[in-house]
C-alpha atoms as a PDB file:
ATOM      1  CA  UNK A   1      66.187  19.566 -69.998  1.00  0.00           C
ATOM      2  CA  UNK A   2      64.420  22.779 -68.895  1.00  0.00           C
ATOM      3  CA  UNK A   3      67.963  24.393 -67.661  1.00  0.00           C
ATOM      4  CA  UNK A   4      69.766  23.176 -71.085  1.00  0.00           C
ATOM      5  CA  UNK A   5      67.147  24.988 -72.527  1.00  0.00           C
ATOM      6  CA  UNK A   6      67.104  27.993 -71.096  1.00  0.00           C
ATOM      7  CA  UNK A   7      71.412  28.009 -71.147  1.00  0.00           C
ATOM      8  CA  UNK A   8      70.973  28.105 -74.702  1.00  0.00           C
ATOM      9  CA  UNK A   9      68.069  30.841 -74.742  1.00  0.00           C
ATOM     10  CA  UNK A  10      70.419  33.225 -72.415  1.00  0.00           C
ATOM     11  CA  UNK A  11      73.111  32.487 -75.029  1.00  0.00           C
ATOM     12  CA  UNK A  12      71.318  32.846 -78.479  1.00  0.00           C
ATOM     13  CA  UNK A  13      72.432  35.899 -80.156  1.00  0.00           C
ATOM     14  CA  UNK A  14      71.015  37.596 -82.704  1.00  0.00           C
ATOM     15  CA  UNK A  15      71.320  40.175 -85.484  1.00  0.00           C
ATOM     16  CA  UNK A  16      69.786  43.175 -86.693  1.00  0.00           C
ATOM     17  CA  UNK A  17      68.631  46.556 -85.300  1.00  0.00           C
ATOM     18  CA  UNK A  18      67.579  44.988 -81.936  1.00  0.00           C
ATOM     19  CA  UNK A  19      71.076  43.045 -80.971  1.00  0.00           C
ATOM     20  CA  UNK A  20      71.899  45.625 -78.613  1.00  0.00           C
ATOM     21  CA  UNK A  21      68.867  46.288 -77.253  1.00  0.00           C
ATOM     22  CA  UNK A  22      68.589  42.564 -76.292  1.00  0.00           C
ATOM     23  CA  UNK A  23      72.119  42.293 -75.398  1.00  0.00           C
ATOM     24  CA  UNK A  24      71.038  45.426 -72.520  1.00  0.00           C
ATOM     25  CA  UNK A  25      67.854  43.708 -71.597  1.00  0.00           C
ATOM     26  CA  UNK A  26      69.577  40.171 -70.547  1.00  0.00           C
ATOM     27  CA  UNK A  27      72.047  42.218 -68.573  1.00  0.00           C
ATOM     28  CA  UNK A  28      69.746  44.438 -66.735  1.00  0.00           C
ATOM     29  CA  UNK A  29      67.578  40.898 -66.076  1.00  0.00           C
ATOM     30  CA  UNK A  30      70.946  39.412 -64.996  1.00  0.00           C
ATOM     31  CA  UNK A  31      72.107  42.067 -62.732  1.00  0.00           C
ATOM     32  CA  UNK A  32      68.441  42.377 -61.285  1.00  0.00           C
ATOM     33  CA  UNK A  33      68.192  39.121 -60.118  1.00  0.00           C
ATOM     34  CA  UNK A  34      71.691  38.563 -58.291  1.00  0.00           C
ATOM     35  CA  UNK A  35      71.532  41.549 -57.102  1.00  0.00           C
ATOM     36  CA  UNK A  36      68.005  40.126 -55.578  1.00  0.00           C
ATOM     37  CA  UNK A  37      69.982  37.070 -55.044  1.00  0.00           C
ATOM     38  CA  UNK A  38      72.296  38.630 -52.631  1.00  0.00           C
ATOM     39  CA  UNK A  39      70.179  40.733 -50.657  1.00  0.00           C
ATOM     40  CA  UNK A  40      67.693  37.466 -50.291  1.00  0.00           C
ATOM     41  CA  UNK A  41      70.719  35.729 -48.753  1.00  0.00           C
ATOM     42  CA  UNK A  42      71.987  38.520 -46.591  1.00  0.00           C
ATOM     43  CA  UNK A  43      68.597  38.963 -45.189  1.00  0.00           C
ATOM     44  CA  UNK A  44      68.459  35.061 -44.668  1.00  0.00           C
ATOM     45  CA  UNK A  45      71.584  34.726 -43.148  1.00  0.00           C
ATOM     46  CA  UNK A  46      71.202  37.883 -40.594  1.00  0.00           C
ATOM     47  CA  UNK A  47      68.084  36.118 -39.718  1.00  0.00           C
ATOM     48  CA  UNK A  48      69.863  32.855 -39.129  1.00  0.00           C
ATOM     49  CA  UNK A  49      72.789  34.642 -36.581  1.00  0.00           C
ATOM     50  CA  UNK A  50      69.600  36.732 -34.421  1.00  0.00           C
ATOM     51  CA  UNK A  51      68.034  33.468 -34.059  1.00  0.00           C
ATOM     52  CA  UNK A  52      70.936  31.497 -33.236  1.00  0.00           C
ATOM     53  CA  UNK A  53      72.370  34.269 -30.612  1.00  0.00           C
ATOM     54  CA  UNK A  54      68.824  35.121 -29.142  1.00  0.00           C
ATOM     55  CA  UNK A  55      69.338  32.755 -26.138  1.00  0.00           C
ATOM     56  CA  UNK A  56      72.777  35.055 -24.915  1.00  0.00           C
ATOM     57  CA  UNK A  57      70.619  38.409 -24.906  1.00  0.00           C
ATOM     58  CA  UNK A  58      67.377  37.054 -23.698  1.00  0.00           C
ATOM     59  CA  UNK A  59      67.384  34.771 -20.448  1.00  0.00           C
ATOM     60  CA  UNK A  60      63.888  33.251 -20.879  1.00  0.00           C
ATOM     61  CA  UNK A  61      65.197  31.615 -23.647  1.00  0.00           C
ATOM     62  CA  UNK A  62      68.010  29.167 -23.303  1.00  0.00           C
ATOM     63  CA  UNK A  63      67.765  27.368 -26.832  1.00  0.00           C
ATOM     64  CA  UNK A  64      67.512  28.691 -30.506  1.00  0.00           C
ATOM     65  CA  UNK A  65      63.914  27.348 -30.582  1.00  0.00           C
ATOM     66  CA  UNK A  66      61.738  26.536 -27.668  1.00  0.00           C
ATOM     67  CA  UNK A  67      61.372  23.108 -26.481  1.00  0.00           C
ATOM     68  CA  UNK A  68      61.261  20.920 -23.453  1.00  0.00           C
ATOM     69  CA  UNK A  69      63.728  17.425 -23.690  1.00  0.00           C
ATOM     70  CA  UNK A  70      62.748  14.566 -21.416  1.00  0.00           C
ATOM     71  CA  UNK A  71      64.382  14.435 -18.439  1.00  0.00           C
ATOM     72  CA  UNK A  72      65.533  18.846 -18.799  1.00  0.00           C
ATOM     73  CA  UNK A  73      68.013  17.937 -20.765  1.00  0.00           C
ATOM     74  CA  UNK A  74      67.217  21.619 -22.270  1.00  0.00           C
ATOM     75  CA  UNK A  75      68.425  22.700 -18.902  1.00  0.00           C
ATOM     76  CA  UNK A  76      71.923  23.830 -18.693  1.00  0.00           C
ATOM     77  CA  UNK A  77      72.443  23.804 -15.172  1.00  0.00           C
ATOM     78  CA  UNK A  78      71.619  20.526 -14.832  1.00  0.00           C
ATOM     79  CA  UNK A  79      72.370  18.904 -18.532  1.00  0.00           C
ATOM     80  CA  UNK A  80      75.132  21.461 -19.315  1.00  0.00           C
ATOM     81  CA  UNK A  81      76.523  18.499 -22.168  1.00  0.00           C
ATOM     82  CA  UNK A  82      73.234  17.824 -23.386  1.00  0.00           C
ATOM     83  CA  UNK A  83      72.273  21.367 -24.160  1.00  0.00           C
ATOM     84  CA  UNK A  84      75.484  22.120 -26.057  1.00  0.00           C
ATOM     85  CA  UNK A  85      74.628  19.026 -28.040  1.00  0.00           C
ATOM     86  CA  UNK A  86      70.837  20.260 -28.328  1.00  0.00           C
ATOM     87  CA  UNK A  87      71.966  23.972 -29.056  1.00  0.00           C
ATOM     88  CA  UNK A  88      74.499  23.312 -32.054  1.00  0.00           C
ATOM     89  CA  UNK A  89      71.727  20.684 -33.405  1.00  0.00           C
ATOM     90  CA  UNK A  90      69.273  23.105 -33.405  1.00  0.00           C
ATOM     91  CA  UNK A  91      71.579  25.697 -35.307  1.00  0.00           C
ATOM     92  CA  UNK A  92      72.953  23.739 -37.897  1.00  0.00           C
ATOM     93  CA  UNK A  93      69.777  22.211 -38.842  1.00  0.00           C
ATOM     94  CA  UNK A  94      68.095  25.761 -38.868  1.00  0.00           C
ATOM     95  CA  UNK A  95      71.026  27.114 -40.564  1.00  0.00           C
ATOM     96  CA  UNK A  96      70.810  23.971 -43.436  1.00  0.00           C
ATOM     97  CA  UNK A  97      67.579  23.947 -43.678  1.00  0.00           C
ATOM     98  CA  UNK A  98      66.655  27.569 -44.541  1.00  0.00           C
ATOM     99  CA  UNK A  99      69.698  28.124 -46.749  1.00  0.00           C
ATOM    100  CA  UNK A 100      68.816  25.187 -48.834  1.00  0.00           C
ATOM    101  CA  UNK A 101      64.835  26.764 -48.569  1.00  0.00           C
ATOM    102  CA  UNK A 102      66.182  29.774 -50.275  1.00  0.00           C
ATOM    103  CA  UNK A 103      68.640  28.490 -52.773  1.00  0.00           C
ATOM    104  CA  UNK A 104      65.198  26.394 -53.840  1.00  0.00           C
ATOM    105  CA  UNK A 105      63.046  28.906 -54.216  1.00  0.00           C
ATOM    106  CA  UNK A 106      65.386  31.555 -55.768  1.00  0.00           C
ATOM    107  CA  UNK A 107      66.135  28.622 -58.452  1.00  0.00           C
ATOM    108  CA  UNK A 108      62.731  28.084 -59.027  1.00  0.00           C
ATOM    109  CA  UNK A 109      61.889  31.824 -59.216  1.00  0.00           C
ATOM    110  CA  UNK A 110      65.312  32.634 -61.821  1.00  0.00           C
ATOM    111  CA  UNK A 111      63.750  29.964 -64.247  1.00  0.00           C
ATOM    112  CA  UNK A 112      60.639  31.791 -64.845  1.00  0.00           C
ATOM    113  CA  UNK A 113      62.556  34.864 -64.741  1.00  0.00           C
ATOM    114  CA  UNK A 114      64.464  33.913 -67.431  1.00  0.00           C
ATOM    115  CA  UNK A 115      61.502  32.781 -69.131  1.00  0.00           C
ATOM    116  CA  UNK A 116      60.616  36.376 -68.803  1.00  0.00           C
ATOM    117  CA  UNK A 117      63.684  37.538 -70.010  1.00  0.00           C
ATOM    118  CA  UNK A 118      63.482  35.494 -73.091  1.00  0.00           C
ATOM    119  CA  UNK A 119      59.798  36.779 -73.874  1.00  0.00           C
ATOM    120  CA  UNK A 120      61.084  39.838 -73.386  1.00  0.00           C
ATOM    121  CA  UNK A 121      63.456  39.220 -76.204  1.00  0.00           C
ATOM    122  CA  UNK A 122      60.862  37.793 -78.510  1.00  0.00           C
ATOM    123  CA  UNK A 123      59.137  40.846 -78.145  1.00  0.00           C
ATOM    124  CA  UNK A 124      62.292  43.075 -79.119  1.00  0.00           C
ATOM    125  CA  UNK A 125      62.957  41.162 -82.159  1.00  0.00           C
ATOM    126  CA  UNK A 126      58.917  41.280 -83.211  1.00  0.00           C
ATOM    127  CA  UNK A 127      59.182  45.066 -83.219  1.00  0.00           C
ATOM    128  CA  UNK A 128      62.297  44.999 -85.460  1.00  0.00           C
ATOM    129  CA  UNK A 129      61.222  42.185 -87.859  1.00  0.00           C
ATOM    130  CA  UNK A 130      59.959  44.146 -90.599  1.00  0.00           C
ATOM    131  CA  UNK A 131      63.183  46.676 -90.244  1.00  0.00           C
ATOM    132  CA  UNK A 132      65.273  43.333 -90.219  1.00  0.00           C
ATOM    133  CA  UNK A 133      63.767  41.708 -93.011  1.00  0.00           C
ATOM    134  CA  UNK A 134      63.644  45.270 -95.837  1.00  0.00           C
ATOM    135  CA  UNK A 135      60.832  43.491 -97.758  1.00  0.00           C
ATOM    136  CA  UNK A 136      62.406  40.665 -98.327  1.00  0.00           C
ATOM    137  CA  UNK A 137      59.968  37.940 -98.487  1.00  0.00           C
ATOM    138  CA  UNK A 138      61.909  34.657 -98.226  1.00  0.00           C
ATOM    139  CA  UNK A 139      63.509  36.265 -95.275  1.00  0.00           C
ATOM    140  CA  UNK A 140      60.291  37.583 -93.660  1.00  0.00           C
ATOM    141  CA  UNK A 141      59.241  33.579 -93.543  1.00  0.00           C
ATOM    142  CA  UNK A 142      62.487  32.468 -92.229  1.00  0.00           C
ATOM    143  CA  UNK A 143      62.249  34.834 -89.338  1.00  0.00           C
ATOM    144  CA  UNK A 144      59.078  34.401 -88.478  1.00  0.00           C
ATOM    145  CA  UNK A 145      59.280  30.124 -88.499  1.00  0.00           C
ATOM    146  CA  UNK A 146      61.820  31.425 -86.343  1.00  0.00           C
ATOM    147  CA  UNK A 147      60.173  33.360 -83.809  1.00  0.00           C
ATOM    148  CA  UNK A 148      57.130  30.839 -84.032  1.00  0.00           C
ATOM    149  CA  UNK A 149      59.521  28.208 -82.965  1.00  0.00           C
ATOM    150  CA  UNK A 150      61.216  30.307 -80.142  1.00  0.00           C
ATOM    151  CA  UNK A 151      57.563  31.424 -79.122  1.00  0.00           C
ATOM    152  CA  UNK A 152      56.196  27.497 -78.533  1.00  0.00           C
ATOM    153  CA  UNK A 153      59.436  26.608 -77.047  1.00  0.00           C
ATOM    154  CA  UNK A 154      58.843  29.008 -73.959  1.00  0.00           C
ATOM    155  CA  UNK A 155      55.354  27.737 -73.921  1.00  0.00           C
ATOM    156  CA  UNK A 156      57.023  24.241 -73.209  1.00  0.00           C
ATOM    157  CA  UNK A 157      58.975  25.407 -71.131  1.00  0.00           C
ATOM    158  CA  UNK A 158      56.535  27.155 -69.160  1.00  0.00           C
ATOM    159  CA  UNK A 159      54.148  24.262 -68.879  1.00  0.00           C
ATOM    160  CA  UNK A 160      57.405  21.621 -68.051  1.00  0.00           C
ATOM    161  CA  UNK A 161      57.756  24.094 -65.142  1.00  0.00           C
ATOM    162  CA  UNK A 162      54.521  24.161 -63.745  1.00  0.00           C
ATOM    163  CA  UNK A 163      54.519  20.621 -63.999  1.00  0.00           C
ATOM    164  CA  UNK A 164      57.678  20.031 -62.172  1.00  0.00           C
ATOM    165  CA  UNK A 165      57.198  22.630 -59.109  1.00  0.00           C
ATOM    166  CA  UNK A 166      53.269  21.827 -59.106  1.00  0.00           C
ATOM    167  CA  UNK A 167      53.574  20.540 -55.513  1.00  0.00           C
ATOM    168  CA  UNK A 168      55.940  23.204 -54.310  1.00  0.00           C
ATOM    169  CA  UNK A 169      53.821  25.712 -55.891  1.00  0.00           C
ATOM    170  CA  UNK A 170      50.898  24.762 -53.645  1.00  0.00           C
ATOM    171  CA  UNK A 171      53.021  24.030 -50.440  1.00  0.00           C
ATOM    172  CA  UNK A 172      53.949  28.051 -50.784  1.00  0.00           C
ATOM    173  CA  UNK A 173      49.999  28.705 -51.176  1.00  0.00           C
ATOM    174  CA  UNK A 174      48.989  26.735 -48.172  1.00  0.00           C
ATOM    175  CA  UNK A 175      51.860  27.244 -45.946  1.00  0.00           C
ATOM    176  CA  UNK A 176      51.207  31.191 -46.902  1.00  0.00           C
ATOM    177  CA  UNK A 177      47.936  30.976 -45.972  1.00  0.00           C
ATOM    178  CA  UNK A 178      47.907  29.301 -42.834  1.00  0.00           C
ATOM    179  CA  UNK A 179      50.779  31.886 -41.467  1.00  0.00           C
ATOM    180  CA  UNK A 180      49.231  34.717 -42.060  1.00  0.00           C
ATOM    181  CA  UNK A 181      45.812  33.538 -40.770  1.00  0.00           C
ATOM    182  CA  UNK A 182      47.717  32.123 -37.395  1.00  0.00           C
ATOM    183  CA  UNK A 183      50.113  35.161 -37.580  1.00  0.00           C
ATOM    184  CA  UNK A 184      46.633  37.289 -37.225  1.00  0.00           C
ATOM    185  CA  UNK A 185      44.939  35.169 -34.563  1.00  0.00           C
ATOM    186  CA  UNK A 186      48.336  35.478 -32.099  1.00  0.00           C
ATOM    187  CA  UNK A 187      48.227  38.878 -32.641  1.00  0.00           C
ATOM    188  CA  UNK A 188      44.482  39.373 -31.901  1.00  0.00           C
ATOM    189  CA  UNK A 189      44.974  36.688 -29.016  1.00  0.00           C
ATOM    190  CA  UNK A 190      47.944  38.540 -27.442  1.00  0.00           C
ATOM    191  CA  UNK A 191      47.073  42.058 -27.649  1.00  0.00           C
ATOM    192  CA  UNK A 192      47.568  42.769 -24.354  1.00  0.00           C
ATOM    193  CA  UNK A 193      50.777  41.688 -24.541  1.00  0.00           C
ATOM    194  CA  UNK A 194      52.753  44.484 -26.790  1.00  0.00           C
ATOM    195  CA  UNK A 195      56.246  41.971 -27.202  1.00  0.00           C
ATOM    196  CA  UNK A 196      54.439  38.802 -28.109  1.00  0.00           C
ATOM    197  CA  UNK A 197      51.986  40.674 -30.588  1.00  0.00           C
ATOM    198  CA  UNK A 198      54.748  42.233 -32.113  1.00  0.00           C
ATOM    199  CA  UNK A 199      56.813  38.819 -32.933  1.00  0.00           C
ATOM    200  CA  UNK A 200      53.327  37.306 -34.458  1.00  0.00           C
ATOM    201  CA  UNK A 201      52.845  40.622 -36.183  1.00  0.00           C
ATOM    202  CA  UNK A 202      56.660  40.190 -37.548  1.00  0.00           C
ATOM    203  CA  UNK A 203      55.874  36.856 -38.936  1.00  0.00           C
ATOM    204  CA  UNK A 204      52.737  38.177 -41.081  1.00  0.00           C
ATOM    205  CA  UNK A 205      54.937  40.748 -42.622  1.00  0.00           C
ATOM    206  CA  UNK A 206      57.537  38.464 -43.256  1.00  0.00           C
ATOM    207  CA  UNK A 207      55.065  35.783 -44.761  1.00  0.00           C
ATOM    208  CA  UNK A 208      52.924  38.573 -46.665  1.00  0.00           C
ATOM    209  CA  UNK A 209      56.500  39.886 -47.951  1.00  0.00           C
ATOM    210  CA  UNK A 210      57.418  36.022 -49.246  1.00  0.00           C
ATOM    211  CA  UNK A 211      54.457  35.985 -51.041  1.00  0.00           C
ATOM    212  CA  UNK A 212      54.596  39.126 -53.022  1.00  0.00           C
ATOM    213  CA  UNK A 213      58.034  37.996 -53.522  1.00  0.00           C
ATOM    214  CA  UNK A 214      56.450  35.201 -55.766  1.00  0.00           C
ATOM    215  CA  UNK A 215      53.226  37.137 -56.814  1.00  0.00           C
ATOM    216  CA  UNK A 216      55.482  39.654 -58.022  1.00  0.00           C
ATOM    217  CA  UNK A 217      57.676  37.326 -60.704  1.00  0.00           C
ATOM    218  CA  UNK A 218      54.420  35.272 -61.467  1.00  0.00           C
ATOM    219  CA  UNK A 219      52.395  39.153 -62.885  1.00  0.00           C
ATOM    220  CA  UNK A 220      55.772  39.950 -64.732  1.00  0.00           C
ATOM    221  CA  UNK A 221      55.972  36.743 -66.552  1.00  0.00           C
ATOM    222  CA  UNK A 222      52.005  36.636 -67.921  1.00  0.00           C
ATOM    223  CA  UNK A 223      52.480  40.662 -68.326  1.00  0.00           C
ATOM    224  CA  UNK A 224      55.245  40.121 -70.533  1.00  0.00           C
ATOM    225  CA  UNK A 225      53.341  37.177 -72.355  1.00  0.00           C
ATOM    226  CA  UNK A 226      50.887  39.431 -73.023  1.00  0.00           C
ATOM    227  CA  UNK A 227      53.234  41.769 -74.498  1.00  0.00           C
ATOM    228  CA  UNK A 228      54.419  39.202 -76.901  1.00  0.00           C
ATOM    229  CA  UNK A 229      50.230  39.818 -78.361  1.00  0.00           C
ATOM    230  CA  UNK A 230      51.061  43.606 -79.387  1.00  0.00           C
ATOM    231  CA  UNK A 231      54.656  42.798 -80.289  1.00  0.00           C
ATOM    232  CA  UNK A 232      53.175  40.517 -82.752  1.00  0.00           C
ATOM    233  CA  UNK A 233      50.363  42.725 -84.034  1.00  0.00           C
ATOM    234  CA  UNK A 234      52.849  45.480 -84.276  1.00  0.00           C
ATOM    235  CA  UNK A 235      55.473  43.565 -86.478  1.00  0.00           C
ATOM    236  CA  UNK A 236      51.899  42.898 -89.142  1.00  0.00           C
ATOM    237  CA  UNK A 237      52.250  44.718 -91.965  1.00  0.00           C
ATOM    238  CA  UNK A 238      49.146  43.719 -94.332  1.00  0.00           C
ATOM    239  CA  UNK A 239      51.401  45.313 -97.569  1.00  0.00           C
ATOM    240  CA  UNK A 240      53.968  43.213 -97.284  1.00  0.00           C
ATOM    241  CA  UNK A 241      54.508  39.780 -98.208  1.00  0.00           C
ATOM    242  CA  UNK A 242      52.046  37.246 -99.825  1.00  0.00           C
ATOM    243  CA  UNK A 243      49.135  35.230 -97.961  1.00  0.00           C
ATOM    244  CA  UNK A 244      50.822  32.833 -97.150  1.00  0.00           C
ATOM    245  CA  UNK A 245      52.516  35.389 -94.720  1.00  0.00           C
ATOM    246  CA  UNK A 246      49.678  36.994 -93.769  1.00  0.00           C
ATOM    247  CA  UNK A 247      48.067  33.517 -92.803  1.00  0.00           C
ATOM    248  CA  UNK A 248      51.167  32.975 -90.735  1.00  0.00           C
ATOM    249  CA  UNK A 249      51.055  35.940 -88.639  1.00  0.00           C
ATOM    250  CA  UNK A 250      47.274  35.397 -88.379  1.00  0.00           C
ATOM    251  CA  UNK A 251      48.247  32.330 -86.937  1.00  0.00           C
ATOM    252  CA  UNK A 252      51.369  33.356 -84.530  1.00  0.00           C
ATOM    253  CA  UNK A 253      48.659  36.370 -83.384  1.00  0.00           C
ATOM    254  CA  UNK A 254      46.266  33.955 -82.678  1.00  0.00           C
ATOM    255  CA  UNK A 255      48.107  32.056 -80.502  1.00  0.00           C
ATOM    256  CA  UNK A 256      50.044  34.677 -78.493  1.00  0.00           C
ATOM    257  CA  UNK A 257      46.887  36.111 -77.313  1.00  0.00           C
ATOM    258  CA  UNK A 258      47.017  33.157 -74.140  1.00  0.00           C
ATOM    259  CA  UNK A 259      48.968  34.921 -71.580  1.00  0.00           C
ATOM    260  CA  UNK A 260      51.233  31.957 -69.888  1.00  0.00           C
ATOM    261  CA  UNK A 261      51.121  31.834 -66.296  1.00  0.00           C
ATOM    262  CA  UNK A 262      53.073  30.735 -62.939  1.00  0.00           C
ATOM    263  CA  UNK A 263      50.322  28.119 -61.640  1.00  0.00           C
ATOM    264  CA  UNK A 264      49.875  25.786 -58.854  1.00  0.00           C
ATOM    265  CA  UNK A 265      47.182  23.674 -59.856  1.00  0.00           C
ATOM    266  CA  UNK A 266      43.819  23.749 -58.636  1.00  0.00           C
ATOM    267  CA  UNK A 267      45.060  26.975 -57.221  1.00  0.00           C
ATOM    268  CA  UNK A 268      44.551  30.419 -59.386  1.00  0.00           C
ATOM    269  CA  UNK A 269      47.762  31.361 -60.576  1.00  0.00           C
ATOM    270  CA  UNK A 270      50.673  33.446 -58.405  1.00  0.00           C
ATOM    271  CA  UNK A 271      49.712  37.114 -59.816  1.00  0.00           C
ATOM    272  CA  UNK A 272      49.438  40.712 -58.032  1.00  0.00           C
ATOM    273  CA  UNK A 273      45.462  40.588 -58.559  1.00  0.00           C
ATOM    274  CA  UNK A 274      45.289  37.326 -56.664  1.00  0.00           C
ATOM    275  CA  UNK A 275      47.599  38.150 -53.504  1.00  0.00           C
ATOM    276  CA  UNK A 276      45.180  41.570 -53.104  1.00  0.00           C
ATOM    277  CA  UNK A 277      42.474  38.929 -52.783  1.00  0.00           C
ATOM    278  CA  UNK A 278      44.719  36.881 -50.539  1.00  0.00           C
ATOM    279  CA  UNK A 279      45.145  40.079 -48.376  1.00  0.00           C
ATOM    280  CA  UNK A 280      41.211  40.408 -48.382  1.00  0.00           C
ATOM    281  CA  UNK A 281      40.739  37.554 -47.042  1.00  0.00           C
ATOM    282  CA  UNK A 282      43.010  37.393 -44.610  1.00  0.00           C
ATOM    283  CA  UNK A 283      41.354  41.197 -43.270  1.00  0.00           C
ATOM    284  CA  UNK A 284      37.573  38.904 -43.700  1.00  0.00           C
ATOM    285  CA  UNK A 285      39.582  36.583 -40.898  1.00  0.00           C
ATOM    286  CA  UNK A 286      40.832  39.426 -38.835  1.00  0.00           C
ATOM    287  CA  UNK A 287      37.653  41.348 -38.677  1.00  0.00           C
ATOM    288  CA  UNK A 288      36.069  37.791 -37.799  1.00  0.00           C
ATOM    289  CA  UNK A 289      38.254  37.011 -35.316  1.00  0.00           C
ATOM    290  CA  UNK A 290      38.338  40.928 -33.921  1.00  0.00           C
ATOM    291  CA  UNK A 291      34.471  40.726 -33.266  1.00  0.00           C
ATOM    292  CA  UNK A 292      35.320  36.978 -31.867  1.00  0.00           C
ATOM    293  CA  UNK A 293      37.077  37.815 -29.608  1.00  0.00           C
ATOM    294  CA  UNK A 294      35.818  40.980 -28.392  1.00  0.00           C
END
């Protein structure tokens, strides 16, 4: 339901003064994100091959992860069969795995960036309503039930969403979380030795990274929600039309005043403002830990 939806949002056309500008703005959007897209999977994939072909350029390490099989059948000198078999396990599931992990994520991320996109829309066609419309009164109704419509429709949409990736959505919270915090202990904990502390200190950056990758998408779609509130107020003319108008755009500026947000439930909602107070915390643990351990 939610992806019919949005195929027919990304395909609605309109007319007027602001057709170009929205044909420009779901190009840009598109372009953005695959362009994101591709350098998520490049990224993820380079990862993948360093992983898989650390054990030939480091001989401490004689498997893609480390582990220790019953009877050393890690060991190539003496399992040489059985560590083949362990190796290419260990690389295809890493190598299904992750890919799948990002083809997830980027999904769920594109469908509130096209939610985005299509408030971003809204918003175009709010500023050129009363240029669209020339007085006209019956039109000025039509396009506004209009607009009202496509308005609650993202708000739907938005909540469907939440609902659906609800338990992902706090997975990434609490898997975030717990990284960075452990990320910061092995650091702290291996200090004194530079390599180790700067793998741990790779994984923090990489986790802190993941989660302003989210953060960042979650502040753009209630930022452009909130846009949708001036949009509206903008496209108010109190000269024109009759009150039944006016009551209408009372109403429609009443209701786009509640930004819409990317939620996990109970947890506050992904945003910029929250991951700086994720960050703060995570210094509270460090300096904890610092005078811990010293």
């Amino acid at each position: 339901m939610v992806i019919n939806a949005l195929e027919d949002i990304h395909h609605r056309t309109i007319s007027g003064p602001g057709s170009k500008e929205v044909q420009a703005t779901k190009r840009l959007h598109f372009l953005l994100f695959m362009a994101l897209l591709v350098i998520w999977l490049t990224f993820l994939v380079l990862f993948i091959l360093i992983k898989m072909s650390t054990p030939f350029w480091i001989e401490s390490q004689i498997l893609p992860f480390h582990v220790a099989w019953p009877f050393h059948l890690h060991d190539p000198r003496k399992h040489p069969i059985a560590h083949a078999i362990i190796f290419v396990t260990q690389s295809t599931t890493m190598l299904y795995f992750l890919i799948w992990l990002g083809i997830v994520e980027n999904f769920c991320v594109s469908i509130f960036f096209e939610l985005t996109s299509a408030l971003r829309v809204l918003c175009i066609e709010l500023r050129n309503l009363q240029e669209l419309c020339q007085g006209d009164e019956n039109r000025l109704i039509i396009e506004l039930h209009r607009l009202t419509k496509f308005h609650q429709q993202i708000i739907l949409l938005s909540d469907r969403c939440n609902n659906i990736f609800n338990m992902a959505f706090i997975m990434q919270m609490l898997v975030n979380f717990l990284l960075v915090s452990l990320s910061l202990f092995e650091v702290l904990a291996a200090r004194k030795d530079p390599q180790v502390a700067a793998e741990y200190l790779v994984v923090m950056l990489m986790t802190l990274g993941h989660l302003s990758f989210w953060s960042k998408f979650g502040d753009m779609f209630s930022e452009e929600s909130e846009q949708v509130a001036l949009a509206a107020y903008e496209a108010y003319d109190p000269t024109v039309g009759s009150k039944n108008i006016h009551r209408h755009f009372l109403f429609f500026i009443q209701r786009v005043q509640k930004p819409l947000f990317m939620s996990a439930n109970p947890f506050p909602p992904f945003s910029l403002a929250n991951y700086m107070f994720i960050l703060k915390q995570c210094y509270s643990i460090l300096t904890i830990l610092a005078n811990t351990l010293d």
